[in-house]
C-alpha atoms as a PDB file:
ATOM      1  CA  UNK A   1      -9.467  -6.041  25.704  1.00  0.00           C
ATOM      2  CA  UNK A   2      -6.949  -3.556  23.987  1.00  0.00           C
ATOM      3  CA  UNK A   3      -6.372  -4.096  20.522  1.00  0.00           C
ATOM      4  CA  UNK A   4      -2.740  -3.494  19.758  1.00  0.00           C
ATOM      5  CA  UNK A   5      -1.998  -2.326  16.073  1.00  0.00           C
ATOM      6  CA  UNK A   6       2.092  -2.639  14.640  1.00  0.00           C
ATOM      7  CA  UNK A   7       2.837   0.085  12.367  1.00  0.00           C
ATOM      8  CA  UNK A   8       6.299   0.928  11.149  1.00  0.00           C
ATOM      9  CA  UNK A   9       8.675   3.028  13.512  1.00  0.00           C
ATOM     10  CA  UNK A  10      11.334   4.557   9.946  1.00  0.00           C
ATOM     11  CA  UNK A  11      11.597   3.583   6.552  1.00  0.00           C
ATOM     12  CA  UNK A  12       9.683   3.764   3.986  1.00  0.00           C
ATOM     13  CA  UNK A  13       6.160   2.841   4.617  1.00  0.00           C
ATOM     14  CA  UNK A  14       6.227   4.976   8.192  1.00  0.00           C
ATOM     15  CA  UNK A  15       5.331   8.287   6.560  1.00  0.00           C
ATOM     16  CA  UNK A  16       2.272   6.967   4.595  1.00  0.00           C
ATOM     17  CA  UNK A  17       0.981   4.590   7.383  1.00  0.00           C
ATOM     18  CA  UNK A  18       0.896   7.721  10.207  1.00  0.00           C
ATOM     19  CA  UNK A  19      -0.902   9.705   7.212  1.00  0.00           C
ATOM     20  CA  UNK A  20      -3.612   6.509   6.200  1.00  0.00           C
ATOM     21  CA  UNK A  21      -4.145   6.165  10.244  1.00  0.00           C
ATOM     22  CA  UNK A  22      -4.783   9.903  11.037  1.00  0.00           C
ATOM     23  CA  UNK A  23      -7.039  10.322   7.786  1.00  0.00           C
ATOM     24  CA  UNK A  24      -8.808   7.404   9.033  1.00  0.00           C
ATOM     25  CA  UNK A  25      -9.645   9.321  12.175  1.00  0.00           C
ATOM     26  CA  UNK A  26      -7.013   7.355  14.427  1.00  0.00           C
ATOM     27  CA  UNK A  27      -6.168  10.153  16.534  1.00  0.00           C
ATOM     28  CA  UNK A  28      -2.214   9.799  18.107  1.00  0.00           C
ATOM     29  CA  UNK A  29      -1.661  12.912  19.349  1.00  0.00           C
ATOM     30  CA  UNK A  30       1.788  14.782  18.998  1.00  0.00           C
ATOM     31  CA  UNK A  31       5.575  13.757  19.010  1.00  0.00           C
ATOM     32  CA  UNK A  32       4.345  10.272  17.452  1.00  0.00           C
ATOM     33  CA  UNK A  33       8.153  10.192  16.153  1.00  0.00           C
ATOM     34  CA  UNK A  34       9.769   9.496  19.097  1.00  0.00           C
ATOM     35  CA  UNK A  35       7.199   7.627  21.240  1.00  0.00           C
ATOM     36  CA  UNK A  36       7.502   3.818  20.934  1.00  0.00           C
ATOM     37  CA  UNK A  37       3.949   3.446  21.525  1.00  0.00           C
ATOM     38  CA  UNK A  38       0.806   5.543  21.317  1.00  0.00           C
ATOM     39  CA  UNK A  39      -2.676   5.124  22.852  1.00  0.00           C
ATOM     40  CA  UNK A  40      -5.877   6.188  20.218  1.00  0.00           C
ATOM     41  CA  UNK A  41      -7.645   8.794  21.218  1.00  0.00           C
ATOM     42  CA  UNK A  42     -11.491   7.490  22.498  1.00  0.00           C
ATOM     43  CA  UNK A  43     -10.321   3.858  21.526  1.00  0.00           C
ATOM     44  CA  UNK A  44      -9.444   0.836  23.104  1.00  0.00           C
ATOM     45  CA  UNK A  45      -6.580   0.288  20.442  1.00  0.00           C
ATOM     46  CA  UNK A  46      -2.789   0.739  21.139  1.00  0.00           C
ATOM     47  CA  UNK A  47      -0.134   1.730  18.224  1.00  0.00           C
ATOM     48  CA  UNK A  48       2.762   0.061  18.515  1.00  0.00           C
ATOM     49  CA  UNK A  49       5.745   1.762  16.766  1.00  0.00           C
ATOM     50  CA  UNK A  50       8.003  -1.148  15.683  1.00  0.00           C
ATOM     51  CA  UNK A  51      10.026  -2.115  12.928  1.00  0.00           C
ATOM     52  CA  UNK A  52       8.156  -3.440   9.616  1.00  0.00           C
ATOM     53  CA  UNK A  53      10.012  -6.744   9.611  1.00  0.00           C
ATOM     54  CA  UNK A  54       9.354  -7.850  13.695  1.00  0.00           C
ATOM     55  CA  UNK A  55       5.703  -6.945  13.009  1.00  0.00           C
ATOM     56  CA  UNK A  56       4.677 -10.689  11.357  1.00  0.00           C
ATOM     57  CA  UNK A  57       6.856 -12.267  14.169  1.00  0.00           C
ATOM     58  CA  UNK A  58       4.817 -10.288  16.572  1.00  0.00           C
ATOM     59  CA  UNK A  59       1.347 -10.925  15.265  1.00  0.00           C
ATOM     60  CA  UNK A  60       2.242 -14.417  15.131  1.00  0.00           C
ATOM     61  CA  UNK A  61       3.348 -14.326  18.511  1.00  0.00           C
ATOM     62  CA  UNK A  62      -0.037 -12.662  19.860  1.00  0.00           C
ATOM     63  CA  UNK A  63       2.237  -9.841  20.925  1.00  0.00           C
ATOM     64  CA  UNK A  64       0.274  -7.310  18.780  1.00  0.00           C
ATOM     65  CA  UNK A  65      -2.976  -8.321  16.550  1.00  0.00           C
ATOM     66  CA  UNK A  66      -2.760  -6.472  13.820  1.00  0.00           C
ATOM     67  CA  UNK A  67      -0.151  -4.233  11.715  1.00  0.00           C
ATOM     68  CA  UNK A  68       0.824  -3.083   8.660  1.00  0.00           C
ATOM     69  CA  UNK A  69       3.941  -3.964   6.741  1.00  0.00           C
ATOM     70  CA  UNK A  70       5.657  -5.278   3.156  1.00  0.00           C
ATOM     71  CA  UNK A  71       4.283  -8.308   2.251  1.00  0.00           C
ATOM     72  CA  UNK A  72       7.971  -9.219   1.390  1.00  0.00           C
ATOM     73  CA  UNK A  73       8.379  -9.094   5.382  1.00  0.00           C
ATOM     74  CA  UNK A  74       5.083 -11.536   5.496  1.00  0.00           C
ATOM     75  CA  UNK A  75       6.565 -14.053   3.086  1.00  0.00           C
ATOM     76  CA  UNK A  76      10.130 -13.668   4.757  1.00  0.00           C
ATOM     77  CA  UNK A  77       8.998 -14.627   8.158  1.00  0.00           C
ATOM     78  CA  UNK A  78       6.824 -17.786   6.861  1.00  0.00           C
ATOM     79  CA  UNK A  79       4.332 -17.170   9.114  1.00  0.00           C
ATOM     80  CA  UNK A  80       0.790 -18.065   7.838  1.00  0.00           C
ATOM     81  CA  UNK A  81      -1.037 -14.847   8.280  1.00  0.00           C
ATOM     82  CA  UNK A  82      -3.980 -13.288   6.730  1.00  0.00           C
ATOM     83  CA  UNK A  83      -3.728  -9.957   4.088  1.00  0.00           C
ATOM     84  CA  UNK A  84      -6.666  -8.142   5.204  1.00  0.00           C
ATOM     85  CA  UNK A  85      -6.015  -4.858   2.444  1.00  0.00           C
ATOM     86  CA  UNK A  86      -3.728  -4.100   0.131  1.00  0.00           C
ATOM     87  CA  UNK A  87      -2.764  -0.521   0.603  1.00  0.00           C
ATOM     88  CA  UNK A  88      -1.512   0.606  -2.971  1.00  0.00           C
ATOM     89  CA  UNK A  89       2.076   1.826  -1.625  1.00  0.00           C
ATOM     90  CA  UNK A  90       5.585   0.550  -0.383  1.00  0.00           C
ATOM     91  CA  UNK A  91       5.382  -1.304  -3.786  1.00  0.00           C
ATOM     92  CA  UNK A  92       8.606  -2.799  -5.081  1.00  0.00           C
ATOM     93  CA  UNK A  93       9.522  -6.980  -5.679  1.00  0.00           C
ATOM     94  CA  UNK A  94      12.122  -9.305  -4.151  1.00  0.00           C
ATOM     95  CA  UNK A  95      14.904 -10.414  -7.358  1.00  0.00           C
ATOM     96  CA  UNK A  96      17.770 -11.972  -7.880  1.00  0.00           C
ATOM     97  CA  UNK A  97      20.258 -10.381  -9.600  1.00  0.00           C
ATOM     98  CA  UNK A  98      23.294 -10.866 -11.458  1.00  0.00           C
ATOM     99  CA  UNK A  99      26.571  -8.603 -12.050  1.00  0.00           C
ATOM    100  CA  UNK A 100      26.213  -7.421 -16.156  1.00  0.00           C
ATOM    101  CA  UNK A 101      28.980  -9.558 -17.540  1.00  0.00           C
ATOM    102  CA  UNK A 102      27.944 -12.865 -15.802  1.00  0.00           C
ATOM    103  CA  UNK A 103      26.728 -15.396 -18.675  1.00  0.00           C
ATOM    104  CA  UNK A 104      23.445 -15.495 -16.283  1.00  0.00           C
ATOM    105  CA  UNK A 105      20.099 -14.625 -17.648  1.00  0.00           C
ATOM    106  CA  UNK A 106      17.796 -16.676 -15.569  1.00  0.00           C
ATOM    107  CA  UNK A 107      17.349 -18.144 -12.388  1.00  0.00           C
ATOM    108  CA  UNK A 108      17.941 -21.545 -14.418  1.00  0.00           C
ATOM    109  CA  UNK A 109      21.444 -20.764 -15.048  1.00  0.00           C
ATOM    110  CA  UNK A 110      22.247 -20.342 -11.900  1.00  0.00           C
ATOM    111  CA  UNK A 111      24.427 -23.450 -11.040  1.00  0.00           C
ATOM    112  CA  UNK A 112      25.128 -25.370  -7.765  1.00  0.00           C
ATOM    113  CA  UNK A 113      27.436 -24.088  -5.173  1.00  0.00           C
ATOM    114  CA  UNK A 114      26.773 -20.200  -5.921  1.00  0.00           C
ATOM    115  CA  UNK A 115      27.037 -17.934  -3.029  1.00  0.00           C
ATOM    116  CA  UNK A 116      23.862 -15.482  -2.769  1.00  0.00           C
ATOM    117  CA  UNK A 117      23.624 -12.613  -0.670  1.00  0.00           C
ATOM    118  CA  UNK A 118      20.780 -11.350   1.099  1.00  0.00           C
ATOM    119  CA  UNK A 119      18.790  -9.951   3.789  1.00  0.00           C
ATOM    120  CA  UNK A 120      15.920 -12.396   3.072  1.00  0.00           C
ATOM    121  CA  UNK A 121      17.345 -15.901   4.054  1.00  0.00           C
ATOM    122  CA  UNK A 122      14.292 -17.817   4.455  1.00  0.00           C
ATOM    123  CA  UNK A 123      12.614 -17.085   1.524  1.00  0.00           C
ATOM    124  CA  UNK A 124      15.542 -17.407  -0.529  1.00  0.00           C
ATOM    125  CA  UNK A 125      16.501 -20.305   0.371  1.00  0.00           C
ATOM    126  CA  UNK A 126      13.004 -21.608  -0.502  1.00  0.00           C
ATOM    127  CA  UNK A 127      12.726 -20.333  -3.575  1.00  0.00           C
ATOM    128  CA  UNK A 128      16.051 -21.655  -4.806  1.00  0.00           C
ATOM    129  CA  UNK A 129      14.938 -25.081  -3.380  1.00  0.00           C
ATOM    130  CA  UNK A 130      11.871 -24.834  -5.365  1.00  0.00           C
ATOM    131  CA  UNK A 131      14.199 -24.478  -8.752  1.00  0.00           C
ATOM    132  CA  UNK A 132      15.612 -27.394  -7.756  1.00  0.00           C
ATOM    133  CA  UNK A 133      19.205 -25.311  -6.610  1.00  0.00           C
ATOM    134  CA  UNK A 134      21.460 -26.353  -4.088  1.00  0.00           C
ATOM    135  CA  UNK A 135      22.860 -22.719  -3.660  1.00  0.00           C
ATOM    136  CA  UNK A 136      24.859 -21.428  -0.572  1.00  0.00           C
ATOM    137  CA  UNK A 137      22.829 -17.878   1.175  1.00  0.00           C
ATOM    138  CA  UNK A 138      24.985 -15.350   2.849  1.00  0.00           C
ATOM    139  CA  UNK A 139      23.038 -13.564   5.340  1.00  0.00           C
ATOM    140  CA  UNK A 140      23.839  -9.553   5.200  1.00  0.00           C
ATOM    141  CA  UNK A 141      21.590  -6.772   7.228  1.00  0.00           C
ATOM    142  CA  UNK A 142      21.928  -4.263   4.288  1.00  0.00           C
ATOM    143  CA  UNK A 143      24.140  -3.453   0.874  1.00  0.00           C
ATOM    144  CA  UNK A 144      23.708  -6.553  -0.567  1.00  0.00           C
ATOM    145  CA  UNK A 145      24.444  -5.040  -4.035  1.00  0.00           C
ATOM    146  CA  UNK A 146      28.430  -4.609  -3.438  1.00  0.00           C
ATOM    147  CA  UNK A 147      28.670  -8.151  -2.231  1.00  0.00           C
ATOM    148  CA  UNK A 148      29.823  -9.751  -5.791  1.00  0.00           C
ATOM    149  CA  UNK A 149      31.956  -6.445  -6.365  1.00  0.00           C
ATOM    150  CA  UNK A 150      33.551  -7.906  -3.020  1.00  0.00           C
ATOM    151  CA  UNK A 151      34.202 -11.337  -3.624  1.00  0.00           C
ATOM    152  CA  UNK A 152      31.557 -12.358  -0.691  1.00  0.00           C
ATOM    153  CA  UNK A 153      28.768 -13.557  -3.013  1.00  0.00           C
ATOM    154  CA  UNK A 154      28.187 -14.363  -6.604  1.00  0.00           C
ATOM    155  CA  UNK A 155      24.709 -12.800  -6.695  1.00  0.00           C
ATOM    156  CA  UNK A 156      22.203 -11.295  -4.579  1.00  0.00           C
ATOM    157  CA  UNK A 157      18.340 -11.005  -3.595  1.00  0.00           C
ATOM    158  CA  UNK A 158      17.240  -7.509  -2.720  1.00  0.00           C
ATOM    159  CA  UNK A 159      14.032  -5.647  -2.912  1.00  0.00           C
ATOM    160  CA  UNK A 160      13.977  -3.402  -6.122  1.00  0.00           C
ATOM    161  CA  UNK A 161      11.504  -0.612  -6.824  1.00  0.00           C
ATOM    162  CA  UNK A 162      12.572   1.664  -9.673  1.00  0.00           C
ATOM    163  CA  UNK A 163      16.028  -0.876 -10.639  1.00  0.00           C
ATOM    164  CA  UNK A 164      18.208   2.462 -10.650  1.00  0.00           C
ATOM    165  CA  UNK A 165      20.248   0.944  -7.687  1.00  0.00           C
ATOM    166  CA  UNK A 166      20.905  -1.987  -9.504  1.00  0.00           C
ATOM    167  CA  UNK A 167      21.749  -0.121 -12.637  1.00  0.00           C
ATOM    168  CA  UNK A 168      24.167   1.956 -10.562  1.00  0.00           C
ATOM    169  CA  UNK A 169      26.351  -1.151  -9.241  1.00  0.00           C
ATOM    170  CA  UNK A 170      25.887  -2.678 -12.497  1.00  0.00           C
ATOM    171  CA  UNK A 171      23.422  -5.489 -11.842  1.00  0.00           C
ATOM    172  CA  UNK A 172      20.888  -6.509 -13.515  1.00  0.00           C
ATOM    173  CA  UNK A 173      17.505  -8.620 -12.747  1.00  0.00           C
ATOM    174  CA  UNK A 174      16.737 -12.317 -14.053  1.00  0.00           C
ATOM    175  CA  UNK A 175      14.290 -13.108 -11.438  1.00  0.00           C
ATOM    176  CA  UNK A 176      11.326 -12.516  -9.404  1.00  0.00           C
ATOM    177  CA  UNK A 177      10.968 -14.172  -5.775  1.00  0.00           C
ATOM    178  CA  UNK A 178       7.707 -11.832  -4.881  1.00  0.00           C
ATOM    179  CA  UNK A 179       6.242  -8.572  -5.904  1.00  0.00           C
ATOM    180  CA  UNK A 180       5.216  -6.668  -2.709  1.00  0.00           C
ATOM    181  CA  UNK A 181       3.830  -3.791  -1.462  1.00  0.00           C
ATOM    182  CA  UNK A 182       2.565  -2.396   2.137  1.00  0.00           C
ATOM    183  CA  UNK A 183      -0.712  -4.181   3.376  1.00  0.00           C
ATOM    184  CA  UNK A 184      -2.894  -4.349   6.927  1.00  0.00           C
ATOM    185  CA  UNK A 185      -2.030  -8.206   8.520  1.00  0.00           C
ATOM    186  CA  UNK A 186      -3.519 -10.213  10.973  1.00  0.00           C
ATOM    187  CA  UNK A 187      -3.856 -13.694  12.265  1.00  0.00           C
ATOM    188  CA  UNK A 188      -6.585 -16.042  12.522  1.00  0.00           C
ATOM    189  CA  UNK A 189      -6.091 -16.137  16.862  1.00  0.00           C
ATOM    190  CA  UNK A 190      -6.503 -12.011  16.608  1.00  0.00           C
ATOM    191  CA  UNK A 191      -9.739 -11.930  14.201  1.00  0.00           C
ATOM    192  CA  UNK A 192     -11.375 -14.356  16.889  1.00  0.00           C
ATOM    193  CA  UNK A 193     -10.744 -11.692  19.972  1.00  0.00           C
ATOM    194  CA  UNK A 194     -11.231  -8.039  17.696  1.00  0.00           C
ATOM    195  CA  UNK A 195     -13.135  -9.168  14.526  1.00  0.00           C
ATOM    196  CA  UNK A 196     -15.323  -6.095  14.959  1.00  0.00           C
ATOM    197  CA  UNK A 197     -12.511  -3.516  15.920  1.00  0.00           C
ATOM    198  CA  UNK A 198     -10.384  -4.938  12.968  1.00  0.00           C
ATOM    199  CA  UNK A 199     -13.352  -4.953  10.899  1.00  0.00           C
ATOM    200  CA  UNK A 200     -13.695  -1.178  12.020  1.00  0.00           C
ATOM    201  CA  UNK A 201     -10.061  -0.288  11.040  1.00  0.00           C
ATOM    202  CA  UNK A 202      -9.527  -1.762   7.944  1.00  0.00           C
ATOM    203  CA  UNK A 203     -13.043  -0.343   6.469  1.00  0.00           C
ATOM    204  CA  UNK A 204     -11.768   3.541   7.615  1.00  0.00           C
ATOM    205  CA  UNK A 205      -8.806   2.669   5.997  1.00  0.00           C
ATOM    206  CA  UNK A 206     -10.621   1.371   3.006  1.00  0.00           C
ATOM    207  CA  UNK A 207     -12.269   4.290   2.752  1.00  0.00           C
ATOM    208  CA  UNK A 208      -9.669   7.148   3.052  1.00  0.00           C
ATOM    209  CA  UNK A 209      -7.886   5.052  -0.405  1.00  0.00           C
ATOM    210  CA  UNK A 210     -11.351   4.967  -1.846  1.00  0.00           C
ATOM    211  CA  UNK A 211     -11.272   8.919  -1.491  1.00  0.00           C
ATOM    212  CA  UNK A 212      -8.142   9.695  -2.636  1.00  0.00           C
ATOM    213  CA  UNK A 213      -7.551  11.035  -6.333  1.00  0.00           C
ATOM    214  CA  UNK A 214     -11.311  11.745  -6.244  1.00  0.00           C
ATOM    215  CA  UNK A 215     -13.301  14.875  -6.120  1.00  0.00           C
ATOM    216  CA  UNK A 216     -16.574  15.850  -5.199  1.00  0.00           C
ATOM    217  CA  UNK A 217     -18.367  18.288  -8.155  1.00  0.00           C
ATOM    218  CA  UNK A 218     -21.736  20.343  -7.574  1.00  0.00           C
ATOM    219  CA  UNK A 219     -23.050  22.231 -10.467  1.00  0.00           C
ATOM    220  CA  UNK A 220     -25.900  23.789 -11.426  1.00  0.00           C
ATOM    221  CA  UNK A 221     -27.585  23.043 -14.645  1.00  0.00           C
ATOM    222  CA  UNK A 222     -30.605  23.591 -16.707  1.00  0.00           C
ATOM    223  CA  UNK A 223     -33.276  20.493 -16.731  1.00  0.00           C
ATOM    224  CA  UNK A 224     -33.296  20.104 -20.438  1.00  0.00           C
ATOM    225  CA  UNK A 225     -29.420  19.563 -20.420  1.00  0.00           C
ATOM    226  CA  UNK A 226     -29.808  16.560 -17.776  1.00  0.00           C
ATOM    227  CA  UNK A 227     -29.313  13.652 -20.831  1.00  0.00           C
ATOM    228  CA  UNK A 228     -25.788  15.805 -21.617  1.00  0.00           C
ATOM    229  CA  UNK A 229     -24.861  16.152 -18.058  1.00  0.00           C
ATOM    230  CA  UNK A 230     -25.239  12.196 -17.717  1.00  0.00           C
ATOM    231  CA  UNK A 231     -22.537  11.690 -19.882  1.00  0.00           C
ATOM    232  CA  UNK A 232     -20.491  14.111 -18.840  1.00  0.00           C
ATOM    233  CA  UNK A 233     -20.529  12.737 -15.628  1.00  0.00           C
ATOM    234  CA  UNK A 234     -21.798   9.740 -14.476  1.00  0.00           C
ATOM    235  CA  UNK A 235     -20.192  10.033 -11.042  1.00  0.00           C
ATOM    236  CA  UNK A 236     -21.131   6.314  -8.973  1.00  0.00           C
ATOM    237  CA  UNK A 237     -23.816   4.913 -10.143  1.00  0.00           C
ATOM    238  CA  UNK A 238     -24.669   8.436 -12.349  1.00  0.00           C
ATOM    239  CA  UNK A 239     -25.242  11.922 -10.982  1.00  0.00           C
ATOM    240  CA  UNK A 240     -27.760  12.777  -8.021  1.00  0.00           C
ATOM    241  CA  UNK A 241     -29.853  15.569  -9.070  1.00  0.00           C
ATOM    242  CA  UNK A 242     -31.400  17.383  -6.651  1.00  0.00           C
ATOM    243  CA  UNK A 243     -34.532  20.329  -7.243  1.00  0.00           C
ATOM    244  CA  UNK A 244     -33.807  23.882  -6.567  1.00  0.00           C
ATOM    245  CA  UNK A 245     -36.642  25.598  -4.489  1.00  0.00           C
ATOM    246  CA  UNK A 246     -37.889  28.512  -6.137  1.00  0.00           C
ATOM    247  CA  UNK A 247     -36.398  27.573  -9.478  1.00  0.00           C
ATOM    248  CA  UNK A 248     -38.657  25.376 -12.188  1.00  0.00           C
ATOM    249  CA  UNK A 249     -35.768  24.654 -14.692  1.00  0.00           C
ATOM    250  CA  UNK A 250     -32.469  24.197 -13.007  1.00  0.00           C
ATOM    251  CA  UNK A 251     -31.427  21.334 -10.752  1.00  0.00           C
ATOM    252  CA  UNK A 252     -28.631  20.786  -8.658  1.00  0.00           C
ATOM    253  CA  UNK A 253     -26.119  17.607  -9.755  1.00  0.00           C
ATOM    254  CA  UNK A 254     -23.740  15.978  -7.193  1.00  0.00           C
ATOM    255  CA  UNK A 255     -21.268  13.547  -8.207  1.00  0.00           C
ATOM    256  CA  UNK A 256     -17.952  11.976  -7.632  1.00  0.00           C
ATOM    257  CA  UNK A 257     -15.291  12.225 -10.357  1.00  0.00           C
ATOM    258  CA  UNK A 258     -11.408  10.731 -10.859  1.00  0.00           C
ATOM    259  CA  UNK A 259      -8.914  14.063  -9.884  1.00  0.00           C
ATOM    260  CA  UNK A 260      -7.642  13.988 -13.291  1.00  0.00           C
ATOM    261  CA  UNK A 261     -11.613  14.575 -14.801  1.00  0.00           C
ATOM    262  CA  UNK A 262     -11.775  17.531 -13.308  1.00  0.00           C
ATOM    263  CA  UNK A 263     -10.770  19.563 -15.968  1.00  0.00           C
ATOM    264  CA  UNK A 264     -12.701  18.046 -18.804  1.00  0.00           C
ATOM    265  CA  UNK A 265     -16.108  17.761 -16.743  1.00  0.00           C
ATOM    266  CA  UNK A 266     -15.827  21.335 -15.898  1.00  0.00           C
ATOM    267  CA  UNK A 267     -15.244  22.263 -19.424  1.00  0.00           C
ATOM    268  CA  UNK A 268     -17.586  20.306 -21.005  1.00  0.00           C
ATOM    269  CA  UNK A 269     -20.277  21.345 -18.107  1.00  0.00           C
ATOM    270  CA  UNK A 270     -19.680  25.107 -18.537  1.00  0.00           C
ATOM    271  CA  UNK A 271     -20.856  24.203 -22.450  1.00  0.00           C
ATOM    272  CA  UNK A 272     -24.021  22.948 -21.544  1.00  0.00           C
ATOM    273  CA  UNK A 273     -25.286  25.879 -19.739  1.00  0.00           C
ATOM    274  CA  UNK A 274     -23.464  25.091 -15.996  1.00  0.00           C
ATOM    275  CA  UNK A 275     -22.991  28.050 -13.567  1.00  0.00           C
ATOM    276  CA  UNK A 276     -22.138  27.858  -9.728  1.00  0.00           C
ATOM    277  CA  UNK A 277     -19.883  24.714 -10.173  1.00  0.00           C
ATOM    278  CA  UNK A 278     -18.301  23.818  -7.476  1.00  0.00           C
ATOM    279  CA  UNK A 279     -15.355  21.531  -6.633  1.00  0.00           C
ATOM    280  CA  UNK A 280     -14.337  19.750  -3.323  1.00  0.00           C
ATOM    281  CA  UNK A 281     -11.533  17.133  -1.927  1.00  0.00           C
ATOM    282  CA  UNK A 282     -12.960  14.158  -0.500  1.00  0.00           C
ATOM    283  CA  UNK A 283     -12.061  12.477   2.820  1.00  0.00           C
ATOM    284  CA  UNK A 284     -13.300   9.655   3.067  1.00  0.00           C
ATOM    285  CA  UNK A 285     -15.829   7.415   0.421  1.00  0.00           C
ATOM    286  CA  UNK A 286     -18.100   4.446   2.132  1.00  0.00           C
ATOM    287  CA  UNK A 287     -19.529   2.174   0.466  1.00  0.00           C
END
């Protein structure tokens, strides 16, 4: 049976989910921009290029099994689905905010009868409910931060990732609904049919983060300077050192470093007697 995976067709997680999937050796093939739809190359697994906020709706419909999206869009479409891996991007929070002169400072001040705008009904309404808030939500597909400056709305919910939007049209935050960022989804229906091809996916994915802002270091280095070289580097789970055939005092060490270590280590090897050091980017990192 096909697996069908949702990723975004534009906005702002697209970009980065193509380049996760491709890294992780999900081959699409070309003019992926303009295709609605994309079969993997050797895989039983269809990409479906749809927008981030149908994919929960979808997944809980069976209509795909798994995708990636904000898990803002997860907690707006109250569908009880399952956060397989947080992918460290797309981050940014759902807040309410207030115009700078309104008395407002917190969600508690907030009193009956206001009029909030927002692209994210349910989950505002919910959340307002929660606090005990009889408030009235305006339902708006986009620019929800020009609604007070309008007259429709006395405050809004919007997602917010730096604030500088908010700071432009002279609102501020006094809330928090949910912090988000882009993550692989499923249901419980989908792991029953493709555990083992969802397993599959998520891992390569895993695996292409786990890479990322590391490098892989080689060096060549005199035996008696091994207790040094440990704590220069002590890579995962320390340093593999490796004989050199032909050669009684010098070993080769292997390790895996941070990106921004590079530097240092290098430094601090080339002290100890290093030579032949050698540097390289890392696709992917199993564990």
């Amino acid at each position: 049976m096909t697996l069908r995976f949702g990723v975004p067709n534009k906005g702002r997680l697209n970009e980065r989910t193509i380049e996760l999937l491709t890294k992780a050796g999900l081959v699409l093939g070309d003019d992926i921009g303009r295709r609605l739809y994309a079969k993997v190359k050797n895989q039983d697994i269809e990409v479906m290029f749809v927008r981030a906020q149908d994919i929960p709706e979808f997944i809980d419909k069976g209509a795909i099994d798994i995708g990636i999206t904000g898990l803002d869009q997860v907690a707006e479409s109250g569908h009880d689905l399952i956060d397989l891996l947080d992918l460290g991007f797309g981050f940014c929070r759902l807040s309410v905010a207030v115009p700078e002169g309104s008395p407002v400072r917190r969600v508690e001040d907030i009193k009956d009868g206001s009029r909030i705008a927002t692209s994210f009904p349910k989950i505002t309404k919910k959340f307002f409910a929660s606090h005990g808030k009889d408030v009235s939500v305006i339902v708006v597909s986009g620019a929800a931060e020009i609604m007070p400056y309008l007259g429709i709305s006395d405050y809004i919910v919007d997602l917010v990732s730096t604030g500088s939007t908010l700071k432009m049209n002279r609102l501020v935050e006094v809330g928090t609904i949910v912090e988000s960022q882009a993550a692989i989804v499923s249901s419980d229906s989908a792991l029953k049919d493709h555990r083992e091809e969802i397993g599959l996916i998520v891992s390569s994915i895993a695996s292409v983060i786990a890479a990322e802002g590391r490098k892989y270091i080689m060096a060549d280095v005199p035996k008696s300077a091994l207790p040094e070289v440990e704590r220069i580097i002590p890579g995962i789970g320390g340093p593999t050192v490796v004989p050199i055939s032909g050669v009684g005092d010098t070993v080769a060490v292997h390790a895996v470093i941070d990106s921004d270590q590079v530097y240092r280590v290098i430094s601090e090897l080339k002290k100890v007697g290093a030579k032949g050091i050698l540097t390289m980017p890392i696709e992917r990192l199993v564990d």
